[in-house]
C-alpha atoms as a PDB file:
ATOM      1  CA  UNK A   1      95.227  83.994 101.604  1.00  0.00           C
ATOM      2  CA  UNK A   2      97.408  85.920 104.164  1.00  0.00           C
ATOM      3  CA  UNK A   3      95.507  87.656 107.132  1.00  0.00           C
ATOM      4  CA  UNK A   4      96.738  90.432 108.169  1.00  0.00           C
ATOM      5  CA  UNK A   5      95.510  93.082 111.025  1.00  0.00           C
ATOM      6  CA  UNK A   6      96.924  95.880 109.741  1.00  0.00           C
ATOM      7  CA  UNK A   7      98.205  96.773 106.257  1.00  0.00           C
ATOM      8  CA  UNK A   8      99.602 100.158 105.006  1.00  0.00           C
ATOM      9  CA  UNK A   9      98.298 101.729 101.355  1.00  0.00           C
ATOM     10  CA  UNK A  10     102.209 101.732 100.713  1.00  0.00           C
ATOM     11  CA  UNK A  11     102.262  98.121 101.302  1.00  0.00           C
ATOM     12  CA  UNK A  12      99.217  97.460  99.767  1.00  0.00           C
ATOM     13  CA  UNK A  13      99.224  98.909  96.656  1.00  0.00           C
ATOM     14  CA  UNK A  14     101.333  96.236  94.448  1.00  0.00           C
ATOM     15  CA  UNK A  15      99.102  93.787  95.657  1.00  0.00           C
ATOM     16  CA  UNK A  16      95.487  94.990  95.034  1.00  0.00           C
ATOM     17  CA  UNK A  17      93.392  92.765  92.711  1.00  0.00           C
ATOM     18  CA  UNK A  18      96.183  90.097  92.244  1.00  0.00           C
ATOM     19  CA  UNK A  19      94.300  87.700  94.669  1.00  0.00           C
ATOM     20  CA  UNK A  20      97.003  87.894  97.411  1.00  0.00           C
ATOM     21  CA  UNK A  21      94.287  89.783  99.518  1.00  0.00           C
ATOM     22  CA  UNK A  22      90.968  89.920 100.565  1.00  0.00           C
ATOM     23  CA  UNK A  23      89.236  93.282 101.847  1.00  0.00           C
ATOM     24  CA  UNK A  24      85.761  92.029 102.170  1.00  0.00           C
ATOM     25  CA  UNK A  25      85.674  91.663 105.964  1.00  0.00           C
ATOM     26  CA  UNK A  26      87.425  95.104 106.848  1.00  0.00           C
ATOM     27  CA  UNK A  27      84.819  96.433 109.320  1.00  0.00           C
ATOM     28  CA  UNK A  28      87.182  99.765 110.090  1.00  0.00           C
ATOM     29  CA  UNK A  29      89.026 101.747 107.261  1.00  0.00           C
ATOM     30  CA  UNK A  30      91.172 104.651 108.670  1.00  0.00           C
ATOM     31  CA  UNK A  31      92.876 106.752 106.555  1.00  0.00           C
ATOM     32  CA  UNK A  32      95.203 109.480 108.284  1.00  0.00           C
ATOM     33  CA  UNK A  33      96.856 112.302 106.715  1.00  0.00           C
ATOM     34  CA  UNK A  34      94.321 112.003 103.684  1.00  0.00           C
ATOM     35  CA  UNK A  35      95.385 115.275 102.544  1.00  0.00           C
ATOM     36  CA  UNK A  36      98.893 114.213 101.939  1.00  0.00           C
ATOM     37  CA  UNK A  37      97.842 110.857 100.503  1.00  0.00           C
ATOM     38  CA  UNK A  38      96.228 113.089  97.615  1.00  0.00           C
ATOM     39  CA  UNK A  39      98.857 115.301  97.383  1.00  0.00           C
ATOM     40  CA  UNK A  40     101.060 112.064  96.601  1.00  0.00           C
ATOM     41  CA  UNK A  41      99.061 111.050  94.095  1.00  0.00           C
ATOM     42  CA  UNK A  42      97.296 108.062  96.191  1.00  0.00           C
ATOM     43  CA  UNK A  43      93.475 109.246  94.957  1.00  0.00           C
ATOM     44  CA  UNK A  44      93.049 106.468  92.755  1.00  0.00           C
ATOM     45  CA  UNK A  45      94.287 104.100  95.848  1.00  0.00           C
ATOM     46  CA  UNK A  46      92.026 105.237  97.761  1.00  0.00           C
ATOM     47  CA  UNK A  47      89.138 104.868  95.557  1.00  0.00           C
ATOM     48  CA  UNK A  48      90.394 101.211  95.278  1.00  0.00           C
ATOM     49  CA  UNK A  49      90.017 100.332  98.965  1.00  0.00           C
ATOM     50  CA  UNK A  50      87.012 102.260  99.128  1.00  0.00           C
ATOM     51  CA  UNK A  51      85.519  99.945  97.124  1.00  0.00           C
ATOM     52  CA  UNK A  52      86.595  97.038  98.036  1.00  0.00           C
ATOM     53  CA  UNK A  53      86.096  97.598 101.752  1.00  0.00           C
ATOM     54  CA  UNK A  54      82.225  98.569 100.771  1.00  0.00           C
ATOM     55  CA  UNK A  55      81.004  96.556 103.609  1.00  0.00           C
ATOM     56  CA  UNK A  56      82.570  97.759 106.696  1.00  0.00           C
ATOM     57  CA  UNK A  57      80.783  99.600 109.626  1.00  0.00           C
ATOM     58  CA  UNK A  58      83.163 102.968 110.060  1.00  0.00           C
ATOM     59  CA  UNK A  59      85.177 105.046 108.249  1.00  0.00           C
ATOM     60  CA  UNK A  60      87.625 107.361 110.354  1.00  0.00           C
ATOM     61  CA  UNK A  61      89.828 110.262 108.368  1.00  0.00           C
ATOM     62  CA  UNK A  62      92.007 112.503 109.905  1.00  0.00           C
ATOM     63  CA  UNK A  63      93.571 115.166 107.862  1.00  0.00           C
ATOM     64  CA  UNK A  64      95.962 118.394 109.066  1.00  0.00           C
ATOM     65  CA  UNK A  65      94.049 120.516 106.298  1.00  0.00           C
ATOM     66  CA  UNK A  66      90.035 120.308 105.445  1.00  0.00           C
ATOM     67  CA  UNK A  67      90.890 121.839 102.034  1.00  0.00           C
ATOM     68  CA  UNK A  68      87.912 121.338  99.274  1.00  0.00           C
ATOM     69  CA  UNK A  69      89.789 117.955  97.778  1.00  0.00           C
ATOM     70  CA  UNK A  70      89.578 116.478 101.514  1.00  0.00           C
ATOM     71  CA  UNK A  71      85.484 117.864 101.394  1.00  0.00           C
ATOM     72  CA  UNK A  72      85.179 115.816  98.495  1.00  0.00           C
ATOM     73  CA  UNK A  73      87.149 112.847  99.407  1.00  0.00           C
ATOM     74  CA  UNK A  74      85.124 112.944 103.009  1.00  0.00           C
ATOM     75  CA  UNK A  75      81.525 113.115 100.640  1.00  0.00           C
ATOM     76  CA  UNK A  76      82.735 110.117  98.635  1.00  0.00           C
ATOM     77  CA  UNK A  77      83.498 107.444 101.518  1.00  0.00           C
ATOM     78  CA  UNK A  78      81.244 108.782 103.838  1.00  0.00           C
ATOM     79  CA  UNK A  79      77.728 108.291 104.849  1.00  0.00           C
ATOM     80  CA  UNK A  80      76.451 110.861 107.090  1.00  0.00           C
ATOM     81  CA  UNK A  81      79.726 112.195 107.820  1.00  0.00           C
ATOM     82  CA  UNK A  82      80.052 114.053 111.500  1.00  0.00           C
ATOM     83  CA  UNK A  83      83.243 116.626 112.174  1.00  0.00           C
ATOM     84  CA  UNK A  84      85.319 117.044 114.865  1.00  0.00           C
ATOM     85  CA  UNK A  85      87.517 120.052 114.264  1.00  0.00           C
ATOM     86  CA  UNK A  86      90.424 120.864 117.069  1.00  0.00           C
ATOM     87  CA  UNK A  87      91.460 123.908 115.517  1.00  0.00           C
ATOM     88  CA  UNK A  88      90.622 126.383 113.492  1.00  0.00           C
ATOM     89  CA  UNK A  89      93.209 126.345 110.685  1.00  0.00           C
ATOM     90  CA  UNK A  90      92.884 130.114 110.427  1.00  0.00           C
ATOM     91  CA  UNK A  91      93.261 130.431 114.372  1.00  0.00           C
ATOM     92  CA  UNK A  92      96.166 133.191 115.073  1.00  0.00           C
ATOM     93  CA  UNK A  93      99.345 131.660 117.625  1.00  0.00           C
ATOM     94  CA  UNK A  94     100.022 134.924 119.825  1.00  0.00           C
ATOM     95  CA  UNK A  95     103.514 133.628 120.679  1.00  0.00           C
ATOM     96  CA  UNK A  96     104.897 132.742 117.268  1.00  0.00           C
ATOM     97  CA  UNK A  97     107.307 135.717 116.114  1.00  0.00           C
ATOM     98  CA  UNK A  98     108.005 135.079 112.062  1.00  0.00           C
ATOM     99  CA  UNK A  99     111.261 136.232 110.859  1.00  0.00           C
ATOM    100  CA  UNK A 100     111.948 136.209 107.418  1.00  0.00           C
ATOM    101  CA  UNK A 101     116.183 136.343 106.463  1.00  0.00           C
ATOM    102  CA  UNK A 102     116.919 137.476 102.746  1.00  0.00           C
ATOM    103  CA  UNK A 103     120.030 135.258 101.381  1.00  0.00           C
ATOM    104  CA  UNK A 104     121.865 136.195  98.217  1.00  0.00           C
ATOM    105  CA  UNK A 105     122.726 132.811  97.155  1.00  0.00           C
ATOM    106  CA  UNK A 106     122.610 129.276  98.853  1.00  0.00           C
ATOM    107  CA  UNK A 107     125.569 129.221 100.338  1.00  0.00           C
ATOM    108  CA  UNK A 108     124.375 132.500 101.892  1.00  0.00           C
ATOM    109  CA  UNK A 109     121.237 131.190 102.851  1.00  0.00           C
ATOM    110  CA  UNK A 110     123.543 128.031 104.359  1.00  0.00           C
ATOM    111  CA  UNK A 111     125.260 130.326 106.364  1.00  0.00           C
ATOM    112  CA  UNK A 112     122.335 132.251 107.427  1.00  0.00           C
ATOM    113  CA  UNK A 113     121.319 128.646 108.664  1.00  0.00           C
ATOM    114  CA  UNK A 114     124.329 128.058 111.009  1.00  0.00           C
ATOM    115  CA  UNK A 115     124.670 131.420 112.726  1.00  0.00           C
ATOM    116  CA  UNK A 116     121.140 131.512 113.656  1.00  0.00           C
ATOM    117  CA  UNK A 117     121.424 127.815 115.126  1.00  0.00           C
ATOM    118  CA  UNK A 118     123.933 128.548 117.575  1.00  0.00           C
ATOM    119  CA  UNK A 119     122.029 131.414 119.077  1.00  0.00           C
ATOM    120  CA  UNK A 120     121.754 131.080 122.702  1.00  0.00           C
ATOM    121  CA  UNK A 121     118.177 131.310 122.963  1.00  0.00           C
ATOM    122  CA  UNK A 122     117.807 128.074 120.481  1.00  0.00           C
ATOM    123  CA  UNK A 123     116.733 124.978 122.764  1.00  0.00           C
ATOM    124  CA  UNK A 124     115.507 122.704 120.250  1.00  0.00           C
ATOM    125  CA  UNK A 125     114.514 123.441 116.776  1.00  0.00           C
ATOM    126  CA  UNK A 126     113.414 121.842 113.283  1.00  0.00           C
ATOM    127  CA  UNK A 127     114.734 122.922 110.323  1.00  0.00           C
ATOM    128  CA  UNK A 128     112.272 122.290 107.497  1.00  0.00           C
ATOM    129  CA  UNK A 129     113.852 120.207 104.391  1.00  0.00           C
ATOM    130  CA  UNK A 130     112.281 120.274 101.098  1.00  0.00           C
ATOM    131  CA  UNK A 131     113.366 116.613 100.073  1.00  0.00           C
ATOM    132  CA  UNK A 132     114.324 114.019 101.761  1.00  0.00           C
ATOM    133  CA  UNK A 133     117.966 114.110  99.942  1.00  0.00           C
ATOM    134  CA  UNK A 134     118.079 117.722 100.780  1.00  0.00           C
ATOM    135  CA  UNK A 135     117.076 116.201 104.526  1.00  0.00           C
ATOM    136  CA  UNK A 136     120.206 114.029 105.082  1.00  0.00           C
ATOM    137  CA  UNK A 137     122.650 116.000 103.020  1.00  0.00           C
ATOM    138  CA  UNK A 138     121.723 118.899 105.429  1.00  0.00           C
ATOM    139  CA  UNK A 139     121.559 117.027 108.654  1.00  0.00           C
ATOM    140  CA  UNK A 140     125.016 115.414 107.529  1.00  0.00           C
ATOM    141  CA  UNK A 141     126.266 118.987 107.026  1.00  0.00           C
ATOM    142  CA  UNK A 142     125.009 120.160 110.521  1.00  0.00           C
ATOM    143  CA  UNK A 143     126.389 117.390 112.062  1.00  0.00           C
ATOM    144  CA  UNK A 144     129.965 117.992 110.455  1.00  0.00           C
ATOM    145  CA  UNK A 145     130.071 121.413 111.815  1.00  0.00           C
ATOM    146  CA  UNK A 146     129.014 120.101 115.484  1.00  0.00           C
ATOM    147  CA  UNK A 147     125.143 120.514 116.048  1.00  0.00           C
ATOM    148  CA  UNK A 148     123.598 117.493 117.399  1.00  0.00           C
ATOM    149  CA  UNK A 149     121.062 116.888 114.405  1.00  0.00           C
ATOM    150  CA  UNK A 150     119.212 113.940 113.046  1.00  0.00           C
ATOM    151  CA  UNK A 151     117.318 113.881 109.889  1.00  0.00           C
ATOM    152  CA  UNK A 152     113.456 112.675 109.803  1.00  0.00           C
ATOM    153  CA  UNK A 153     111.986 112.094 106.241  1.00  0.00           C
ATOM    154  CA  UNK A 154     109.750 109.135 104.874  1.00  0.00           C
ATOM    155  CA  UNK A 155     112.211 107.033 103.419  1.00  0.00           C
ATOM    156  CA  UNK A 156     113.552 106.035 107.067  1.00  0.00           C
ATOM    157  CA  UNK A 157     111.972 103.208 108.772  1.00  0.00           C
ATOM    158  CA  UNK A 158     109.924 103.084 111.920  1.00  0.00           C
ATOM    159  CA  UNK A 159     111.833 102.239 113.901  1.00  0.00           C
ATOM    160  CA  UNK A 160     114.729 104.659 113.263  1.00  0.00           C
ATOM    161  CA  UNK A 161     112.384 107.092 113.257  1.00  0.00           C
ATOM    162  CA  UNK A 162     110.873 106.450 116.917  1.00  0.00           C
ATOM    163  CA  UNK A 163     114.341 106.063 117.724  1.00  0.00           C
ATOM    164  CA  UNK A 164     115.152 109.520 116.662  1.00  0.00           C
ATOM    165  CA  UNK A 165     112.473 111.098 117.699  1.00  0.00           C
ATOM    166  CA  UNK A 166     112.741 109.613 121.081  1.00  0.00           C
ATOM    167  CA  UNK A 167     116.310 111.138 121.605  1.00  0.00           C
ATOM    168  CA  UNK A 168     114.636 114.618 120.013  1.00  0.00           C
ATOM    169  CA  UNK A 169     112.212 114.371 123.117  1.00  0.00           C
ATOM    170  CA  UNK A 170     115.410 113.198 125.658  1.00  0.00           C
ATOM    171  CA  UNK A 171     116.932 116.317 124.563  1.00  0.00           C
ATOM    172  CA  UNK A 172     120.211 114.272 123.410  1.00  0.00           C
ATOM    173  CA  UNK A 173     119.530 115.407 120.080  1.00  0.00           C
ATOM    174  CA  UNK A 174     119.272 119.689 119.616  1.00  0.00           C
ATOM    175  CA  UNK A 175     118.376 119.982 115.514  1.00  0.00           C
ATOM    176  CA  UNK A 176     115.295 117.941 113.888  1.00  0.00           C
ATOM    177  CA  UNK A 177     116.196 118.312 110.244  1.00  0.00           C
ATOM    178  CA  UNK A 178     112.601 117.275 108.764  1.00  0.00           C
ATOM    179  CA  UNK A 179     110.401 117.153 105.491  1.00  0.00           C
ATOM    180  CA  UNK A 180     106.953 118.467 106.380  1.00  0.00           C
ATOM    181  CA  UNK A 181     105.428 115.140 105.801  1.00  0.00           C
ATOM    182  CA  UNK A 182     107.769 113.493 108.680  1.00  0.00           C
ATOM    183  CA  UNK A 183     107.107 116.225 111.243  1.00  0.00           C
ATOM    184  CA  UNK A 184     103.501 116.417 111.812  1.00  0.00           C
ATOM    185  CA  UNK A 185     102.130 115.401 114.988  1.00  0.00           C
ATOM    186  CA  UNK A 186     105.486 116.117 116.749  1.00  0.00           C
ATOM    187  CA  UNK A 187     104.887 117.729 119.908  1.00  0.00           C
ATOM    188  CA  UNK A 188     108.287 118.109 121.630  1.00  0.00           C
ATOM    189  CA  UNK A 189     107.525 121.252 124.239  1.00  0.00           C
ATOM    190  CA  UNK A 190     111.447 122.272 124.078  1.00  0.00           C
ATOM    191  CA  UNK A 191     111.659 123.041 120.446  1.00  0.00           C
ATOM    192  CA  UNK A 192     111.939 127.082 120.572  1.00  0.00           C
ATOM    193  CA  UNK A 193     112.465 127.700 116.836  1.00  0.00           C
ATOM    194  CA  UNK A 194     111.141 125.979 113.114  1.00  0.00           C
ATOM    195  CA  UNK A 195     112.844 127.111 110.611  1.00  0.00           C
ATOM    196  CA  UNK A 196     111.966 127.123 107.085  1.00  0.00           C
ATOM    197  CA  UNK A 197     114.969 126.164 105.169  1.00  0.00           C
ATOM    198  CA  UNK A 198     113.256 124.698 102.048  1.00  0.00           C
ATOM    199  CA  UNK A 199     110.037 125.683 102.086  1.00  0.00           C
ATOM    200  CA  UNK A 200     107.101 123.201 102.994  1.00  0.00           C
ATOM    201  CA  UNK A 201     104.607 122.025 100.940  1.00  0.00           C
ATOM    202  CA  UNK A 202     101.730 123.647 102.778  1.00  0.00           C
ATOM    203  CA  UNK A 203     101.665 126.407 104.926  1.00  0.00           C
ATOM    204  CA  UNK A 204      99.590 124.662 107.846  1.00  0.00           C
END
């Protein structure tokens, strides 16, 4: 057998009951972004590990949403759950002005997208995706036309992601072109604007 520290469900998965690893002596499972793992279909996966790490002392889950689903994952690998909520998801942001642009077409809605990124009063700003082709092809596209813009989706690896997001938070890069998935937890102060070009998944 292999021992490993840490091991993601991605990895994981092809391996699970073909002998190539042992779960028994997990003492911490964490699962983060649980509602997302559902939403990708992982709910089976996680019953998996949930069983076979039956014996470990904590269980940690951090989720964006506490939709029902998450409730009932949370009852399910949890004994006497306790919650620590940051925020409540229904809390109102006084500074967020929402704007929403009618397009006639896409290539409308594309050129909706490049006038409003070179206003003045743009420091930084992610433009939502709604794939990750739709993700490059765009931040390819802003690139051509002279924005300094990166792409940030799941299929990239971690470290070209850090890197990225790194030069987001250096300011060398001005356009985050992201899948909702890749930009949570992104906390970059200068980013002025989000925009919504393919809409995300969920609206939290």
């Amino acid at each position: 057998y292999t021992m490993v520290d840490t091991l993601s469900l991605h990895d994981a998965l092809p391996i699970f009951g073909s002998g190539q690893i042992k779960l028994d002596q997990v003492r911490f499972l964490v699962m983060d972004e649980a509602d997302r793992m559902l939403d990708l279909g992982f709910a089976d996966a996680l019953a998996e590990v949930h069983q076979l790490t039956s014996q470990r002392q904590q269980t940690m889950m951090f989720s964006a949403t506490f939709a029902p689903r998450i409730q009932q994952l949370a009852a399910r690998v949890m004994r006497e759950p306790r919650k620590l909520q940051i925020d409540s998801p229904q809390e109102k942001h006084a500074n967020i002005k929402q704007i929403l642009h009618w397009a006639d077409h896409f290539d409308h809605k594309r050129a909706l997208l490049d006038h409003w990124l070179r206003d003045s009063s743009i420091q930084q700003a992610i433009v939502f995706a709604s794939t990750q082709i739709e993700c490059e092809q765009l931040a390819e596209d802003l690139q051509q036309t002279g924005f300094a813009a990166v792409s940030l989706h799941g299929a990239l690896n971690q470290a070209l992601r850090n890197r990225r997001l790194k030069a987001l938070r250096e300011g060398k890069v001005q356009i985050l072109v992201a899948t909702d998935v890749a930009a949570r937890g992104i906390d970059v102060p200068s980013i002025t604007h989000v925009i919504n070009h393919g809409l995300p998944m969920k609206a939290e």
